[in-house]
C-alpha atoms as a PDB file:
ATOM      1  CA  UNK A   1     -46.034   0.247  -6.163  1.00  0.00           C
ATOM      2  CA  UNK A   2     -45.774   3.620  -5.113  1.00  0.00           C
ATOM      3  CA  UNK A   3     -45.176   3.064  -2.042  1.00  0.00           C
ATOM      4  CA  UNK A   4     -42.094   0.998  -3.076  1.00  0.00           C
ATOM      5  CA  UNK A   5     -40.590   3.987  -5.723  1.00  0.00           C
ATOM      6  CA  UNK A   6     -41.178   6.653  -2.909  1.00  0.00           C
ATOM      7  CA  UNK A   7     -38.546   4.079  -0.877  1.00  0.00           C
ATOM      8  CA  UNK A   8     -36.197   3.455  -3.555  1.00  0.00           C
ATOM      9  CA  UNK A   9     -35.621   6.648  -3.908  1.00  0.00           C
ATOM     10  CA  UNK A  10     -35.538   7.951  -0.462  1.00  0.00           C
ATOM     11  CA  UNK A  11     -32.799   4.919   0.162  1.00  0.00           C
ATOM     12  CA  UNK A  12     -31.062   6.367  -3.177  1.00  0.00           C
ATOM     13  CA  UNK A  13     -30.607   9.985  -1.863  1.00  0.00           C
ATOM     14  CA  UNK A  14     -29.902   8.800   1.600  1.00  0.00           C
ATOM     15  CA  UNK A  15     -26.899   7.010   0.325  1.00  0.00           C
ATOM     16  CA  UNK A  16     -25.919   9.514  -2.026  1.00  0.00           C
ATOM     17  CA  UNK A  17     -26.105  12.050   0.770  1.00  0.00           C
ATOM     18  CA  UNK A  18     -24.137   9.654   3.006  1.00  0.00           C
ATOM     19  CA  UNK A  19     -21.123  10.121   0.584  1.00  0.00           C
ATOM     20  CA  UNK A  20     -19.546  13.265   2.054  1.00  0.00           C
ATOM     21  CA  UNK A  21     -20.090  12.326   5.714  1.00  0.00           C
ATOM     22  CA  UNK A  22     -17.112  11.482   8.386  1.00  0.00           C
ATOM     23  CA  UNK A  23     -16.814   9.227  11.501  1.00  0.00           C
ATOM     24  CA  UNK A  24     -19.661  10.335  13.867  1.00  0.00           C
ATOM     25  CA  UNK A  25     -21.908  12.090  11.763  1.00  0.00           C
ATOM     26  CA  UNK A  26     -25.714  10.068  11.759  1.00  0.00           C
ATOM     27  CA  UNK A  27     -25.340   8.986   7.811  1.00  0.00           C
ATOM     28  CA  UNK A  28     -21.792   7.667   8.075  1.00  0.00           C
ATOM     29  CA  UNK A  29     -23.031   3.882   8.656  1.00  0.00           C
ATOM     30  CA  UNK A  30     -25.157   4.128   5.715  1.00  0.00           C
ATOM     31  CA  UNK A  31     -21.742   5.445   3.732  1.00  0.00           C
ATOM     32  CA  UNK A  32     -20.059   1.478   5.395  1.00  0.00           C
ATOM     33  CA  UNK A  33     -22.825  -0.443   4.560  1.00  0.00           C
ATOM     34  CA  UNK A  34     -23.290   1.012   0.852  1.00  0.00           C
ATOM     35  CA  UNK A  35     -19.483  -0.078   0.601  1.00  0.00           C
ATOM     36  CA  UNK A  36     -19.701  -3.328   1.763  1.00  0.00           C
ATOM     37  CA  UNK A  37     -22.767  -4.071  -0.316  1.00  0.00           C
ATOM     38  CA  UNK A  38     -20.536  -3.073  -3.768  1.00  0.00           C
ATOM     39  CA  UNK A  39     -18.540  -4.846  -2.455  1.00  0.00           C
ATOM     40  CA  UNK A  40     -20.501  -8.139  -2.142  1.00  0.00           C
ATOM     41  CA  UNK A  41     -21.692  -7.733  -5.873  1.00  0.00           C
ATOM     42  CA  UNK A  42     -18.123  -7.156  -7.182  1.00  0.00           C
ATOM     43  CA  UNK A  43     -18.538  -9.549 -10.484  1.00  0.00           C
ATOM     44  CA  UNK A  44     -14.907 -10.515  -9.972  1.00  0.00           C
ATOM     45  CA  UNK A  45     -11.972 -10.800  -7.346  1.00  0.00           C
ATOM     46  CA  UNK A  46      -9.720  -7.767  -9.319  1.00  0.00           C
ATOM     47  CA  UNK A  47     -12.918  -5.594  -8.948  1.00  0.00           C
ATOM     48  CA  UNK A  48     -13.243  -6.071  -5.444  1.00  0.00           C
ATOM     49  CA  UNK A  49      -9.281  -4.764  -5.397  1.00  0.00           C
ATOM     50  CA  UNK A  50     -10.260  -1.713  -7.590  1.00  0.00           C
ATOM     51  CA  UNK A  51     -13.047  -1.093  -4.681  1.00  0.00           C
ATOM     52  CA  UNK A  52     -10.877  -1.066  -1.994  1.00  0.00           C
ATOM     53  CA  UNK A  53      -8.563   1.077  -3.618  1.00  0.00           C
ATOM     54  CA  UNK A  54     -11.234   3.407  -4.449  1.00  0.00           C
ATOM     55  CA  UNK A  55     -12.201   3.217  -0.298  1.00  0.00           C
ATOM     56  CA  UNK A  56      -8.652   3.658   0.793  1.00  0.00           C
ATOM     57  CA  UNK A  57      -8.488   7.323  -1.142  1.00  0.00           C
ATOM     58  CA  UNK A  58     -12.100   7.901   0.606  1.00  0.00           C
ATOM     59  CA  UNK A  59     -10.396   6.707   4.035  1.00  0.00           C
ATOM     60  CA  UNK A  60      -7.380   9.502   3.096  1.00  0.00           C
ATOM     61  CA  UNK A  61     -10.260  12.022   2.706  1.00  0.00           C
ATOM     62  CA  UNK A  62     -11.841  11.317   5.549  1.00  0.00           C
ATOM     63  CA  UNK A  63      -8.787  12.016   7.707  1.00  0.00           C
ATOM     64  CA  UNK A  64      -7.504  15.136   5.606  1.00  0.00           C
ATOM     65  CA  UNK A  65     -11.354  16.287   6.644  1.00  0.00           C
ATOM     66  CA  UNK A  66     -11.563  15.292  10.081  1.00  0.00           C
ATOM     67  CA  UNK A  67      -8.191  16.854  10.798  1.00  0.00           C
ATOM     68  CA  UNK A  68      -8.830  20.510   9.961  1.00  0.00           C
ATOM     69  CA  UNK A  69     -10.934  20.371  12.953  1.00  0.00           C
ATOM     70  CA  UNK A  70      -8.772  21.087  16.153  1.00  0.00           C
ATOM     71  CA  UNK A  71     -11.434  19.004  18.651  1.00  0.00           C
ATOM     72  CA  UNK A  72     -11.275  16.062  16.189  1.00  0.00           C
ATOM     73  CA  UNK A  73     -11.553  12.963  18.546  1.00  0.00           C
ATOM     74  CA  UNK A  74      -8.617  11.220  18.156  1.00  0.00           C
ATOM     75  CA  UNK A  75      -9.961   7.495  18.289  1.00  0.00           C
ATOM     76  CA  UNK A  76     -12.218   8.421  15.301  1.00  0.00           C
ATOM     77  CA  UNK A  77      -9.073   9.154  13.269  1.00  0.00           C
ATOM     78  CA  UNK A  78      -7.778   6.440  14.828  1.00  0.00           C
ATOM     79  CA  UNK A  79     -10.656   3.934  13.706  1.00  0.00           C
ATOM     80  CA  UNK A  80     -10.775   5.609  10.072  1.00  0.00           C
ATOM     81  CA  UNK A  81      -6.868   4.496   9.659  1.00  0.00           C
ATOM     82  CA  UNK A  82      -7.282   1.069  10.936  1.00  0.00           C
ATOM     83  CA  UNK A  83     -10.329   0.828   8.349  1.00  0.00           C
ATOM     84  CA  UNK A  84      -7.466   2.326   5.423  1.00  0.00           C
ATOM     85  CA  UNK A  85      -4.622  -0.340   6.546  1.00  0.00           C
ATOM     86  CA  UNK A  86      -8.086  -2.746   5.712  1.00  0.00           C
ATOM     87  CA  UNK A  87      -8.410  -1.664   2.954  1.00  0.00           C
ATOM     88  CA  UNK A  88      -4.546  -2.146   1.352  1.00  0.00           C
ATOM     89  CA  UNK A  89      -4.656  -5.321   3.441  1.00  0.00           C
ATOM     90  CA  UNK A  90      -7.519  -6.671   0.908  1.00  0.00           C
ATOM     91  CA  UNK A  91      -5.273  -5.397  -1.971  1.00  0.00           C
ATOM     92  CA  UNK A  92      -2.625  -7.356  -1.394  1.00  0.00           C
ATOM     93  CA  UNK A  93      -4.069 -10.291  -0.418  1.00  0.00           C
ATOM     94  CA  UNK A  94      -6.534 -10.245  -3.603  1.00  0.00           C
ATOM     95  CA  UNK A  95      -3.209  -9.597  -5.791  1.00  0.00           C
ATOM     96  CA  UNK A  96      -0.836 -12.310  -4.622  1.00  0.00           C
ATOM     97  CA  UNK A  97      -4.110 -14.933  -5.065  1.00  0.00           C
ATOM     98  CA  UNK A  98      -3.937 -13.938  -8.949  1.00  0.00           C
ATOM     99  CA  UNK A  99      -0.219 -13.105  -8.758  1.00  0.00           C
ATOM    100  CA  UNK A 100       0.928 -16.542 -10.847  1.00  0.00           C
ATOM    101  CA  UNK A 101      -1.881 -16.452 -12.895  1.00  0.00           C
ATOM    102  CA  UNK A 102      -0.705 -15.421 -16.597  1.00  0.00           C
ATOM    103  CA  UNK A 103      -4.177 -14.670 -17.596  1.00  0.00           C
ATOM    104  CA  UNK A 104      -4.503 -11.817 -14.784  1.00  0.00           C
ATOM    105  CA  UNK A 105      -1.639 -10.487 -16.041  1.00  0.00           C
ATOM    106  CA  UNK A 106      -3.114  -7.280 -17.564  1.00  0.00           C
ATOM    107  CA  UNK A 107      -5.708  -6.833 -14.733  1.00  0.00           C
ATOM    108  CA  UNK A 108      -2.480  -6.848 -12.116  1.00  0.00           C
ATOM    109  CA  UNK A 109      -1.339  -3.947 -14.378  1.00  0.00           C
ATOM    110  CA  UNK A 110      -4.810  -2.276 -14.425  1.00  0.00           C
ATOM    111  CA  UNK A 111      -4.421  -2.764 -10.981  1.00  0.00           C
ATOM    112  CA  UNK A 112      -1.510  -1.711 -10.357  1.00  0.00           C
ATOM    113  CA  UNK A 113      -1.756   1.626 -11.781  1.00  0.00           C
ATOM    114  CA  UNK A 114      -4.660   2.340 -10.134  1.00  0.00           C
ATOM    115  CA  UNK A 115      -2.379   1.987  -6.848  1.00  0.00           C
ATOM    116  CA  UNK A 116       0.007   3.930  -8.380  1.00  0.00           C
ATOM    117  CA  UNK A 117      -2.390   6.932  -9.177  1.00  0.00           C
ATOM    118  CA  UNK A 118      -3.784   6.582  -5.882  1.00  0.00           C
ATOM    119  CA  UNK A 119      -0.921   7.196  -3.929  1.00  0.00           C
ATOM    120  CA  UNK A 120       0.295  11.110  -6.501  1.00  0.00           C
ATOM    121  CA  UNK A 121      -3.703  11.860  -5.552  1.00  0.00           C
ATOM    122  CA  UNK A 122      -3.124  10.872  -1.448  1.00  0.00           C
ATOM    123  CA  UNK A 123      -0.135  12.783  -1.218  1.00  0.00           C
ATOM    124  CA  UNK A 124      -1.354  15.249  -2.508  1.00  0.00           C
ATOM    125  CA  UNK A 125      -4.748  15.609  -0.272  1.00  0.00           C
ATOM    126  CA  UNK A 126      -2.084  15.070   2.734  1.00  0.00           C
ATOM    127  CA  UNK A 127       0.175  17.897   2.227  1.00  0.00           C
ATOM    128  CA  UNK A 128      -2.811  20.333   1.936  1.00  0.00           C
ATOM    129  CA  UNK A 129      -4.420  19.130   5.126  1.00  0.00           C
ATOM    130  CA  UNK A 130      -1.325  19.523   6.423  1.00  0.00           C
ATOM    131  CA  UNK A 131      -1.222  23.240   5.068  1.00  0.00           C
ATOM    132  CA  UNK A 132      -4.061  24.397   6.688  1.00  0.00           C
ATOM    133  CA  UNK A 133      -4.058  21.501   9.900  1.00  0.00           C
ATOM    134  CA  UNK A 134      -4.127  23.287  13.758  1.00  0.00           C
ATOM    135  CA  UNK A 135      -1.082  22.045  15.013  1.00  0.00           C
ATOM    136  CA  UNK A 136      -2.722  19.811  17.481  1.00  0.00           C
ATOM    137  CA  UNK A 137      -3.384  17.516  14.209  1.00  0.00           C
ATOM    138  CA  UNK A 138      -0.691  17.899  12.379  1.00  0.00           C
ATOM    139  CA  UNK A 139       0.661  14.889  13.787  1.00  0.00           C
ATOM    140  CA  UNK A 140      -2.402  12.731  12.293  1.00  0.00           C
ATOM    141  CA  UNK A 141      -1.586  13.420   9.034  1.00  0.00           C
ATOM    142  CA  UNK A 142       2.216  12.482   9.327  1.00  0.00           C
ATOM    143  CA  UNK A 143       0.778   9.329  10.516  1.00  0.00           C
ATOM    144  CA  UNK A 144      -1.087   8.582   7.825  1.00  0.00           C
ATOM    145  CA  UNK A 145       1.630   9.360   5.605  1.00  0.00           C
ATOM    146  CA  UNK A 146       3.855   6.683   7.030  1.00  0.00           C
ATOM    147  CA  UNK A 147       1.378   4.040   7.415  1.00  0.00           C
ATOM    148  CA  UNK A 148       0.079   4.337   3.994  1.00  0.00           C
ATOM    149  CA  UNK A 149       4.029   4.443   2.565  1.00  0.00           C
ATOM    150  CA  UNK A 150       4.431   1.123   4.657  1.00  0.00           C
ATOM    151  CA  UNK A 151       1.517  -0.111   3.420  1.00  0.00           C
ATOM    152  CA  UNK A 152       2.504   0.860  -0.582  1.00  0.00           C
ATOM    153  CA  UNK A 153       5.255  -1.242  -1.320  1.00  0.00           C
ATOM    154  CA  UNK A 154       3.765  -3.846  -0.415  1.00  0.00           C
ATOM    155  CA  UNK A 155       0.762  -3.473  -2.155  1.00  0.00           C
ATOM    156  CA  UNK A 156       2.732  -2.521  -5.301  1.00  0.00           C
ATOM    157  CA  UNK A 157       5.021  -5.998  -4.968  1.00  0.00           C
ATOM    158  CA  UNK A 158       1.772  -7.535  -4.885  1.00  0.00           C
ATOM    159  CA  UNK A 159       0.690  -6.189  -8.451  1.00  0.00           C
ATOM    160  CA  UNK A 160       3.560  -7.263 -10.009  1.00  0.00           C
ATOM    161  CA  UNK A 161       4.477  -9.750 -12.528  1.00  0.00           C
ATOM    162  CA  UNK A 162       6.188 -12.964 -12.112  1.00  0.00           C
ATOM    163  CA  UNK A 163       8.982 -11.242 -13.816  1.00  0.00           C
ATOM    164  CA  UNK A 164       9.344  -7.760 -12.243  1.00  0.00           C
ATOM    165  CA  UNK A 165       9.180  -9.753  -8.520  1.00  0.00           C
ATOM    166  CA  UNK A 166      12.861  -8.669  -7.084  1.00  0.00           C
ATOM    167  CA  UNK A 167      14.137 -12.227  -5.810  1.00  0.00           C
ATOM    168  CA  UNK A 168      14.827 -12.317  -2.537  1.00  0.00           C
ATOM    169  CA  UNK A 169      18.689 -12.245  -1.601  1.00  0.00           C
ATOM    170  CA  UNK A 170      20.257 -15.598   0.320  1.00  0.00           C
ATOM    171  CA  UNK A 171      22.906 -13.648   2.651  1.00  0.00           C
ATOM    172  CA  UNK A 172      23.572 -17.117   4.069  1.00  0.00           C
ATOM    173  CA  UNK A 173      25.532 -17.499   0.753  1.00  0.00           C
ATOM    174  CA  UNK A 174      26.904 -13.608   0.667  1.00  0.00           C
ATOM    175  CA  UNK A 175      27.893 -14.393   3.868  1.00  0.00           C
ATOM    176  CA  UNK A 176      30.203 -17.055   2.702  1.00  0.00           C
ATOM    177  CA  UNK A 177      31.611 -15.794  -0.063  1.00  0.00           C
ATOM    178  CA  UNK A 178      32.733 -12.550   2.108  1.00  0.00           C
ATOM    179  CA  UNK A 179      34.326 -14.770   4.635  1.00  0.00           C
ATOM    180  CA  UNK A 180      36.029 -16.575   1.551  1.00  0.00           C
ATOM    181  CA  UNK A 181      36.993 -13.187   0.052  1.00  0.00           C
ATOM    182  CA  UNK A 182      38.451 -12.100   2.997  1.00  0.00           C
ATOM    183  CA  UNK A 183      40.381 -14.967   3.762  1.00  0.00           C
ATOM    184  CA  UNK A 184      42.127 -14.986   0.571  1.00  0.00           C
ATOM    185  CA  UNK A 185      42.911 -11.260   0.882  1.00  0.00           C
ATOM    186  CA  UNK A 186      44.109 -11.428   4.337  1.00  0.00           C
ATOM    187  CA  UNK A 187      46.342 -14.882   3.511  1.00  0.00           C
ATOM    188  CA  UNK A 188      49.924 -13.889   2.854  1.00  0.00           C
ATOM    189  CA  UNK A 189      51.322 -13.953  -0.606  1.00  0.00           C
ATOM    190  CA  UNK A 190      54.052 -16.747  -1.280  1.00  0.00           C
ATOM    191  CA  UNK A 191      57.274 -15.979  -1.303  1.00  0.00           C
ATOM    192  CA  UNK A 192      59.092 -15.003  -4.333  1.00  0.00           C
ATOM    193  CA  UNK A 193      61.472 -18.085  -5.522  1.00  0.00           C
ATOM    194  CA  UNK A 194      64.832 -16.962  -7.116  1.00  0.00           C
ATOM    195  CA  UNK A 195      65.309 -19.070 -10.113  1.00  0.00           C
ATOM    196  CA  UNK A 196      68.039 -21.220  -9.913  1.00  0.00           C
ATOM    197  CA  UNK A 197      71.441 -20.311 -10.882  1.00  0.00           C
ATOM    198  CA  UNK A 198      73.503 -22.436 -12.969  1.00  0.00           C
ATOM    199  CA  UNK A 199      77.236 -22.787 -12.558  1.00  0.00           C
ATOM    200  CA  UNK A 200      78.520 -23.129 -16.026  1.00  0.00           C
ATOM    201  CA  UNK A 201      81.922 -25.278 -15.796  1.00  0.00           C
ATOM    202  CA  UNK A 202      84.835 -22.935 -16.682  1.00  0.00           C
END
């Protein structure tokens, strides 16, 4: 029995120490293995979607970190923002499944502003890595930007109601009606008639 408490909480503070460590460093598999195990024991499919939210901001951290060193390898960085494109990939594919559900209704909103607090809190850890960034990764955190604004709006569509959902636009039909339009501008106007003029017999 001892033995057993002396490893539960060795395991404890080796995944709690695990927590701040990047691509590379000995704990950081511990750190992907504690996540997929929360994951696994999610009670429900919206919680799993709050998790990977909650991993996609630690994905953002882990770049903003990784950049301020100058010898970062770049296919670490490059690994840590496939694993954040995972991550909003899950999102969205969690939220369409309860998308036409009126009962998950208020967890989509839940949901959704989770997303939309995530993204104030990423921007802001970007632009101060990007403050204090060498130059030489600079360009890392630019990426990130743009593939996490990609990402966004189509993670927020996902979270939205039935009703908020922008419906998509048939230009087959605009299409036709322009052509229409224009061809009844560009047709010549008729021709004025006089009225007739009466003789009246003297």
């Amino acid at each position: 029995m001892v033995a057993l408490l002396f490893f539960v909480v060795s395991a404890s503070g080796v995944v709690a120490a695990s927590g701040n460590s990047l691509p590379g460093d000995t704990l950081y598999q511990v750190k992907m293995v504690t996540e997929d195990v929360r994951l696994r024991f999610a009670f429900s499919d919206m919680r799993k979607a709050e998790l990977h939210a909650q991993f996609a901001r630690e994905r953002v951290n882990e770049i903003a970190d990784m950049s301020k060193d100058s010898d970062v390898a770049e296919k670490r960085v490059e690994a840590v923002t496939v694993r954040l494109g995972n991550e909003l990939e899950a999102i969205e594919l969690l939220a369409k499944a309860k998308q036409g559900d009126p009962n998950q209704r208020e967890n989509l909103a839940k949901l959704r502003e989770i997303i939309v607090n995530n993204r104030t809190q990423i921007n802001t850890v970007l632009e101060q890595a990007k403050q204090v960034a060498p130059e030489r990764t600079k360009p890392i955190i630019e990426s990130t930007q743009q593939n996490y604004d990609r990402n966004y709006e189509q993670v927020l569509q996902a979270t939205a109601s039935n009703d908020e959902i922008t419906p998509a636009v048939d230009d087959t039909n605009n299409a036709n009606d322009d052509s229409d339009l224009k061809s009844i501008t560009s047709s010549p106007k008729p021709a004025l008639q006089e009225p007739n003029q009466t003789t009246s017999a003297p």
